[in-house]
C-alpha atoms as a PDB file:
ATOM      1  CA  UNK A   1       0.000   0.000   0.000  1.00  0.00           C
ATOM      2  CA  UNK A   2       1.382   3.596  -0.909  1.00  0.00           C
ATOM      3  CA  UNK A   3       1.453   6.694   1.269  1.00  0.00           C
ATOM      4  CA  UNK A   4      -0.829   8.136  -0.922  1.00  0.00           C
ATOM      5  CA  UNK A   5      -3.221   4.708  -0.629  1.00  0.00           C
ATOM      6  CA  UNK A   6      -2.633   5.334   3.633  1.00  0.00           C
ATOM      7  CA  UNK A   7      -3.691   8.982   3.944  1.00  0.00           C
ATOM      8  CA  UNK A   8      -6.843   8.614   1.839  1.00  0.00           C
ATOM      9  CA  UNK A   9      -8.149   5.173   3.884  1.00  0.00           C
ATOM     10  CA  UNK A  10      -6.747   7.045   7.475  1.00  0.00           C
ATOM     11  CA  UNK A  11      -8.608  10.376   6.143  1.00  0.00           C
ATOM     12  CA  UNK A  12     -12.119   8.181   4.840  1.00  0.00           C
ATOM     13  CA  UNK A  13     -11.972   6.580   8.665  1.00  0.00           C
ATOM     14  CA  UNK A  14     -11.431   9.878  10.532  1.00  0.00           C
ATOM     15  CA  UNK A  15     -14.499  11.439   8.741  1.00  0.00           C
ATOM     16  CA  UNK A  16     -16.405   8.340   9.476  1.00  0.00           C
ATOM     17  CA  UNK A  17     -15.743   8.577  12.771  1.00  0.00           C
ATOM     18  CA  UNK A  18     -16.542  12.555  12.923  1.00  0.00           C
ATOM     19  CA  UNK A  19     -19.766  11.492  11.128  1.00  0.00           C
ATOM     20  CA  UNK A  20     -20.627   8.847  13.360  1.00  0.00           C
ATOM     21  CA  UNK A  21     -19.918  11.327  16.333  1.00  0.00           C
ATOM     22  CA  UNK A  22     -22.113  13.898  14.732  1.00  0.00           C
ATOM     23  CA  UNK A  23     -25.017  12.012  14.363  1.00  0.00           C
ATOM     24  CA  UNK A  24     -24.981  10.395  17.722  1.00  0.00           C
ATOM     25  CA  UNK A  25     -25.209  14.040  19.728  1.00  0.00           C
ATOM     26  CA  UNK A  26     -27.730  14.868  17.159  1.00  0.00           C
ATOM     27  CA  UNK A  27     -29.837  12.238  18.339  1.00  0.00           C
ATOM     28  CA  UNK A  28     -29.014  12.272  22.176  1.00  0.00           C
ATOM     29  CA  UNK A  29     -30.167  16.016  21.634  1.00  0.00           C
ATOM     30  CA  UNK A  30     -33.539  15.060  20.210  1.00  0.00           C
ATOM     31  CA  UNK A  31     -34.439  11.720  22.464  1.00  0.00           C
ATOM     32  CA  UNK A  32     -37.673  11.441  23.356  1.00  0.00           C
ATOM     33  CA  UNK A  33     -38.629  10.122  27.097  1.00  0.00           C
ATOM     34  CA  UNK A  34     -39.143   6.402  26.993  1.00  0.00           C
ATOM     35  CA  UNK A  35     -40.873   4.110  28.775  1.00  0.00           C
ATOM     36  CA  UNK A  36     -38.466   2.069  30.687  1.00  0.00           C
ATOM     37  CA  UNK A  37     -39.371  -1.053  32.534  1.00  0.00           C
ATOM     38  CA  UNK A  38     -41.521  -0.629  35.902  1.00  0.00           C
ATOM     39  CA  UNK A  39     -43.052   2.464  34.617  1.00  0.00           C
ATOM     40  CA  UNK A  40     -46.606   2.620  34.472  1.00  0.00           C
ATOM     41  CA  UNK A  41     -47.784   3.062  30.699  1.00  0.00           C
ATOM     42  CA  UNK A  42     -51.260   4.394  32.137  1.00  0.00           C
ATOM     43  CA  UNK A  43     -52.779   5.051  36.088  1.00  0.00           C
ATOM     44  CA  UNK A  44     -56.186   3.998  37.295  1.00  0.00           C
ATOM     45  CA  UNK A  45     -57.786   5.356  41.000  1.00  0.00           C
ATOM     46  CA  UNK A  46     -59.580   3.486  43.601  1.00  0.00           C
ATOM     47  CA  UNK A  47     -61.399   5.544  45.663  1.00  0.00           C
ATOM     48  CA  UNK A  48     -60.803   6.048  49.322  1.00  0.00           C
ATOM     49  CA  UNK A  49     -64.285   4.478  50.016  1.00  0.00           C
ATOM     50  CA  UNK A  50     -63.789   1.553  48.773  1.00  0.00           C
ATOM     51  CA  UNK A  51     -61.858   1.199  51.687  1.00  0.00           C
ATOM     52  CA  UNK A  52     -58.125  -0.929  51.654  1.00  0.00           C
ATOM     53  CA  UNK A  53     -56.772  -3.069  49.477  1.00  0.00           C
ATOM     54  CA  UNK A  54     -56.580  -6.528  50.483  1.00  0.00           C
ATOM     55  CA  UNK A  55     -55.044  -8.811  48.009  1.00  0.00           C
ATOM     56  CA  UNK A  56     -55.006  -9.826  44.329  1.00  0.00           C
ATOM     57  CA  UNK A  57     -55.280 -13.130  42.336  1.00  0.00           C
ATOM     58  CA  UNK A  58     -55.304 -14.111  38.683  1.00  0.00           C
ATOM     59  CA  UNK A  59     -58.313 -15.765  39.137  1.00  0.00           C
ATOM     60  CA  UNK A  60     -60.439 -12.913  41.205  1.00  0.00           C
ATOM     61  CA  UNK A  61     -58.495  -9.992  40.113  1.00  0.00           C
ATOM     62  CA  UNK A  62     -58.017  -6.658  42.723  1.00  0.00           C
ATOM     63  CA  UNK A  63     -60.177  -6.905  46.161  1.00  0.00           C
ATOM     64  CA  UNK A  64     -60.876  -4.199  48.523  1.00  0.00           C
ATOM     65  CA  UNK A  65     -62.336  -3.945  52.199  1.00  0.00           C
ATOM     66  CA  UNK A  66     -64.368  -1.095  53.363  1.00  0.00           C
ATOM     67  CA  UNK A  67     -64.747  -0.407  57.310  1.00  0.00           C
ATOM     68  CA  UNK A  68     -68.475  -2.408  57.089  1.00  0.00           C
ATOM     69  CA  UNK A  69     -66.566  -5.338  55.875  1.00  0.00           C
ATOM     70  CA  UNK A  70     -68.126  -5.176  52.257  1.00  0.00           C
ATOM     71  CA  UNK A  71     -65.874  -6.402  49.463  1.00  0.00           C
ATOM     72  CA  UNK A  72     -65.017  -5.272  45.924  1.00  0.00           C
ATOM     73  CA  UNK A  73     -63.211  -7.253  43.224  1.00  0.00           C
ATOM     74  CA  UNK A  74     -62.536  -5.613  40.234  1.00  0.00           C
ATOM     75  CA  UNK A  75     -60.993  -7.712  37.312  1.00  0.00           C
ATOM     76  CA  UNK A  76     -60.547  -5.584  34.199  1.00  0.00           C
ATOM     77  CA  UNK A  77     -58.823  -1.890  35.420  1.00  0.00           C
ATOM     78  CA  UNK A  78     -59.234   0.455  32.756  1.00  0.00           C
ATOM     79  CA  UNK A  79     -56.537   3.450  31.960  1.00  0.00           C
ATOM     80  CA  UNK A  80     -57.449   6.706  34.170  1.00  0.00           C
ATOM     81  CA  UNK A  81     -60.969   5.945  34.772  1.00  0.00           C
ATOM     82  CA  UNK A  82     -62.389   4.467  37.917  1.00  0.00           C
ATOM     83  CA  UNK A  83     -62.334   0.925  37.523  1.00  0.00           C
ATOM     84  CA  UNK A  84     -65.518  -0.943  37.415  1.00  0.00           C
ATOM     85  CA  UNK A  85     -66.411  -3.210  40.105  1.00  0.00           C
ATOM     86  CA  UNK A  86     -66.836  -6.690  39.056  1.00  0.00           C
ATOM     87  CA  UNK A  87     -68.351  -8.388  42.235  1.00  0.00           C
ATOM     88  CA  UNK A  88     -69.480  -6.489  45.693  1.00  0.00           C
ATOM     89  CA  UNK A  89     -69.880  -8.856  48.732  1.00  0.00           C
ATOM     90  CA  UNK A  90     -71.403  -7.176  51.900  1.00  0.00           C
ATOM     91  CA  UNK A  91     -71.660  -8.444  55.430  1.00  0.00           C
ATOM     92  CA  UNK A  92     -75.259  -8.687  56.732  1.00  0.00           C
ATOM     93  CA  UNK A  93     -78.192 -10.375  55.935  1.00  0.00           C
ATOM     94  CA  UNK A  94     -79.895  -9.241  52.586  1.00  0.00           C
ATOM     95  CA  UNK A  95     -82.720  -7.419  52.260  1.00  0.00           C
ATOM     96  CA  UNK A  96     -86.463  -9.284  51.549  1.00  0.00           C
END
């Protein structure tokens, strides 16, 4: 390989390189936020009347205890709504 051969392959490599370079801080400038792993994609709200939550199975979904022992299981939680109850158990003999 000639010196002339060398300075034209070192020179192609160093713009690469400044290219390369130039294109990543253009795109660090520009990222968007992205959603990383643990982050919620959307929120839903219980309400504070529902009472506290209790536990949660695949099979029953969310449940929640109020202070009159009633009992809320919610299985499908929709994005920033209140989600809607899917079974309500209360404590107490039902009405005739």
């Amino acid at each position: 390989m000639g010196k002339i051969t060398g300075r034209i392959l070192l020179a192609v490599i160093v713009a690469l390189m400044a290219s390369n370079w130039i294109y990543a801080r253009r795109a660090t400038a520009n990222a968007r936020p992205q959603i990383a792993y643990g982050q919620p994609a959307c929120k839903s709200y219980a309400p504070i009347s529902w009472g506290e939550y209790v536990g949660s199975s695949k099979d029953y979904g969310v449940v929640f205890r109020d202070n009159a022992g009633t009992l809320r299981f919610i299985t499908n939680v929709a994005c920033e709504t209140t989600p809607q109850i899917a079974l309500e158990i209360r404590r107490g003999n039902p009405p005739n």
